[in-house]
C-alpha atoms as a PDB file:
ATOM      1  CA  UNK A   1     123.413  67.416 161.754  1.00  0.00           C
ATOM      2  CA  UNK A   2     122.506  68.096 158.517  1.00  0.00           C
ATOM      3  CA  UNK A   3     123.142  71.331 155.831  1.00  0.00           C
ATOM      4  CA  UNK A   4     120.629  73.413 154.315  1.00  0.00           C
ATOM      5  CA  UNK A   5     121.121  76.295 151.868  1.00  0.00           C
ATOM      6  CA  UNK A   6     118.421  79.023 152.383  1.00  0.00           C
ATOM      7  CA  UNK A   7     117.972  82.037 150.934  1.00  0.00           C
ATOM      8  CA  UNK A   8     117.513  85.338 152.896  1.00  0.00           C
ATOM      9  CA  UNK A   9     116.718  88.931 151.211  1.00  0.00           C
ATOM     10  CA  UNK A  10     118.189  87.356 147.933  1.00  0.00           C
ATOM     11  CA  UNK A  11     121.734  85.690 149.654  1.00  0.00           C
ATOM     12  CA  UNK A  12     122.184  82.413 149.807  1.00  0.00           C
ATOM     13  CA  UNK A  13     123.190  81.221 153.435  1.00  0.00           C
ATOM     14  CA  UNK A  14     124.169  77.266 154.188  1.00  0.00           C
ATOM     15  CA  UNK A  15     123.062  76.641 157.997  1.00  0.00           C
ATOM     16  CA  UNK A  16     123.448  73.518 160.351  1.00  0.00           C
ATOM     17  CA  UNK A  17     120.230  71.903 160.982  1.00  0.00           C
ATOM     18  CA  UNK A  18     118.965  68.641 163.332  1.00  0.00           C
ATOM     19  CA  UNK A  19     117.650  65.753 162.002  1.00  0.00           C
ATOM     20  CA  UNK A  20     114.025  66.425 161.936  1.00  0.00           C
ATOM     21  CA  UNK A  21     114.239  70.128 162.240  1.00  0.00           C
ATOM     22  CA  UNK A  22     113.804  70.879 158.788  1.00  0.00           C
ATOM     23  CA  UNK A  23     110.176  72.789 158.538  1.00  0.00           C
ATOM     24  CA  UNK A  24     111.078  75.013 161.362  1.00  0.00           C
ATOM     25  CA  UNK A  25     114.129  75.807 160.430  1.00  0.00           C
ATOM     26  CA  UNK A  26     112.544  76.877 156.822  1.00  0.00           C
ATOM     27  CA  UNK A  27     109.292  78.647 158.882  1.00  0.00           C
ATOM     28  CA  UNK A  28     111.910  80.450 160.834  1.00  0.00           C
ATOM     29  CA  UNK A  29     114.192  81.256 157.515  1.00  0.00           C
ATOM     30  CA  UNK A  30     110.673  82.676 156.040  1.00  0.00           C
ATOM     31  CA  UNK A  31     109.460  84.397 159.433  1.00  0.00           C
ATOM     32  CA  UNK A  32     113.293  86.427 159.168  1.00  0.00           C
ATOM     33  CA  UNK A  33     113.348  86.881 155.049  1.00  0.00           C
ATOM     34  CA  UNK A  34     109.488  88.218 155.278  1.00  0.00           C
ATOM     35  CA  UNK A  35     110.204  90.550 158.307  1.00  0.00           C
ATOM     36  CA  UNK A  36     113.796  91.647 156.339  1.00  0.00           C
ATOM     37  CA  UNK A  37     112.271  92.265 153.049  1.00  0.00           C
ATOM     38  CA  UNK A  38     109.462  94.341 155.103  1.00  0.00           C
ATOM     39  CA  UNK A  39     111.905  96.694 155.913  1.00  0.00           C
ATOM     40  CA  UNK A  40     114.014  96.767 152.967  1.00  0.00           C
ATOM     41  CA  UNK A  41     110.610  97.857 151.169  1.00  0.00           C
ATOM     42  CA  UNK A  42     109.964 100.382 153.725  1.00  0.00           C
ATOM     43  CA  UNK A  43     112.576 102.176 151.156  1.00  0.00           C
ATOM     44  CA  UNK A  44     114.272 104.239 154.517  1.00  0.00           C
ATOM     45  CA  UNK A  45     116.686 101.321 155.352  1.00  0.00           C
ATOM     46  CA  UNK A  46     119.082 100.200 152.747  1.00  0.00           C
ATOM     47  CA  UNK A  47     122.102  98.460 154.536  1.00  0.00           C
ATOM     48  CA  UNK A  48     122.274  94.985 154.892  1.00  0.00           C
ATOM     49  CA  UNK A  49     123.362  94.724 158.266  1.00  0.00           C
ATOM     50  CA  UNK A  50     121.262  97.468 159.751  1.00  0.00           C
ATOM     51  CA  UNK A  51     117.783  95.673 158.035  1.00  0.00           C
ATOM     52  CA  UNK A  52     119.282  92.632 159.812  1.00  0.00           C
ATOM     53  CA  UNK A  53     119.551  94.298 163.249  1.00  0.00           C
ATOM     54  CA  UNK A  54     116.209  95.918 163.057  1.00  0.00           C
ATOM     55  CA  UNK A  55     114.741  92.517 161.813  1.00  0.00           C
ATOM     56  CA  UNK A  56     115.863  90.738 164.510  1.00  0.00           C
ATOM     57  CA  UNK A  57     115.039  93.753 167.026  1.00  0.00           C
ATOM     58  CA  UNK A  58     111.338  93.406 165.657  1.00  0.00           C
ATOM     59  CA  UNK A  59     111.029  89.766 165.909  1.00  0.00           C
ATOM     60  CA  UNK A  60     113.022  89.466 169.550  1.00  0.00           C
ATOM     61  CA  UNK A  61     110.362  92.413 170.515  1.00  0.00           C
ATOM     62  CA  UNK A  62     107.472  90.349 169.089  1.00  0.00           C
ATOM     63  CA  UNK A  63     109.173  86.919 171.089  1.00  0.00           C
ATOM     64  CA  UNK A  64     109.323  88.879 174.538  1.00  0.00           C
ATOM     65  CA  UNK A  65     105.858  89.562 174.349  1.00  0.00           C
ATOM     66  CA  UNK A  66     104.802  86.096 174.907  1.00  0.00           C
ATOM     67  CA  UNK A  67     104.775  84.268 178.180  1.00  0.00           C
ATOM     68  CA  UNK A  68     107.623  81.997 179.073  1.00  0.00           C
ATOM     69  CA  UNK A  69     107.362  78.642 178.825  1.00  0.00           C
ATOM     70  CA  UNK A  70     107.275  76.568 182.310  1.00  0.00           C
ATOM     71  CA  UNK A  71     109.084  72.641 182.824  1.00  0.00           C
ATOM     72  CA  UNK A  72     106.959  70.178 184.269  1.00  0.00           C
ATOM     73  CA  UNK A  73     107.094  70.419 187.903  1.00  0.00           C
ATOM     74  CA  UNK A  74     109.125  73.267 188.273  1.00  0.00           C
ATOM     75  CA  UNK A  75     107.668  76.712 189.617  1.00  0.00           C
ATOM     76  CA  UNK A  76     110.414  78.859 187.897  1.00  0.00           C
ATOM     77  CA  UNK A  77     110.222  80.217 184.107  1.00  0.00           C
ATOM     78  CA  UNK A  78     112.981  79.522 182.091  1.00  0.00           C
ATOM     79  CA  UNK A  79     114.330  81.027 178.976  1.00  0.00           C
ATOM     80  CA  UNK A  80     112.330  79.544 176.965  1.00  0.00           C
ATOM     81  CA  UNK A  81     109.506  80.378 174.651  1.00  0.00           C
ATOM     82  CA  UNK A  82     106.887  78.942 172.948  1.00  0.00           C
ATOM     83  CA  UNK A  83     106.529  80.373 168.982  1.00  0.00           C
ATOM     84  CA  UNK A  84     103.878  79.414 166.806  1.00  0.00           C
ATOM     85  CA  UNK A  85     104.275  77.104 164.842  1.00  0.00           C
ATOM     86  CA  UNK A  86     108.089  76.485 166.089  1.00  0.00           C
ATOM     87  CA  UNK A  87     107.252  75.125 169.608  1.00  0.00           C
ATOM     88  CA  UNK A  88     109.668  75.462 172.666  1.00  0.00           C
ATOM     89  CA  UNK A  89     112.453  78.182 171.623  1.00  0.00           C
ATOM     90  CA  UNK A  90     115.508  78.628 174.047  1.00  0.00           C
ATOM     91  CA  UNK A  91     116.293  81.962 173.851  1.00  0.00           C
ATOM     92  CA  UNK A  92     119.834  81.649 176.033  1.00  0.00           C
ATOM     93  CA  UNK A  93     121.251  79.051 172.578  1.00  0.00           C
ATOM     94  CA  UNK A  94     119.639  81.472 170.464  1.00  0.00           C
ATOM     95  CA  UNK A  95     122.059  84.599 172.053  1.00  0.00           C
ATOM     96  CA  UNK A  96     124.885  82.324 172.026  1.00  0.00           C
ATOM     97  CA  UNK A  97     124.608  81.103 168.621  1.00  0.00           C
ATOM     98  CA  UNK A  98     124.173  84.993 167.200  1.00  0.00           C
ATOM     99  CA  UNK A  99     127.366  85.855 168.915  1.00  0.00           C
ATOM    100  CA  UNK A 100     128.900  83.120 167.328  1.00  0.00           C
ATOM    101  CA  UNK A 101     127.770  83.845 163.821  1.00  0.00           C
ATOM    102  CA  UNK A 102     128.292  87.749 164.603  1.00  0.00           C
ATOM    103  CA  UNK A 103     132.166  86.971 165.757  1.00  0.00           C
ATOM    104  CA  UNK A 104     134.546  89.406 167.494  1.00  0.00           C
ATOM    105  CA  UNK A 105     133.788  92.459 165.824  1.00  0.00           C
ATOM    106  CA  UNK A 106     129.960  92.076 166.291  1.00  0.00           C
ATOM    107  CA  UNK A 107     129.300  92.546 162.516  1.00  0.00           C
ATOM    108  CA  UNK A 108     127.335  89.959 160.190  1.00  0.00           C
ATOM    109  CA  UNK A 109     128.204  91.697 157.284  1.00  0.00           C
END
């Protein structure tokens, strides 16, 4: 796995990324700065970690709307989405890896 600094809403963040995962990761990095800098602007949110909650509250919203992807033969959906431009998305790693990065106390910041 390789490292990648980003930068999100001006902060500089080094994540873990697969071989080969490089332009989504940056699409997605984009997709969360835009919607974060959205509501920053808005000029009625000003904390960090609450334009981080509501950002990801937005684009979780925006995820549930669309259908869930299906495996090949199997009659069941999964947790798993399909996102432009990203492809397949599971959402169950996705959960796991925020509570990881969120810790005990539940607090990015």
């Amino acid at each position: 796995m390789k490292q990648m600094e980003v930068t999100i809403l001006g902060q500089s963040y080094l994540l873990g990324c697969p071989e080969g995962g490089e332009v989504a990761l940056l699409e997605a990095v984009a997709s969360v700065d835009r919607e974060m800098g959205a509501i920053r602007d808005g000029g009625k949110v000003k904390a960090r970690e609450r334009i981080a909650v509501l950002a990801a509250l937005n684009l979780a919203y925006a995820l549930a709307g669309r259908p869930a992807v299906r495996p090949v033969g199997s009659g069941a959906a999964v947790d798993v989405i399909d996102v432009p431009n990203l492809g397949a998305v599971d959402v169950d790693g996705l959960i796991k890896r925020l509570d990881q990065a969120l810790g005990a106390n539940g607090q990015l910041l």
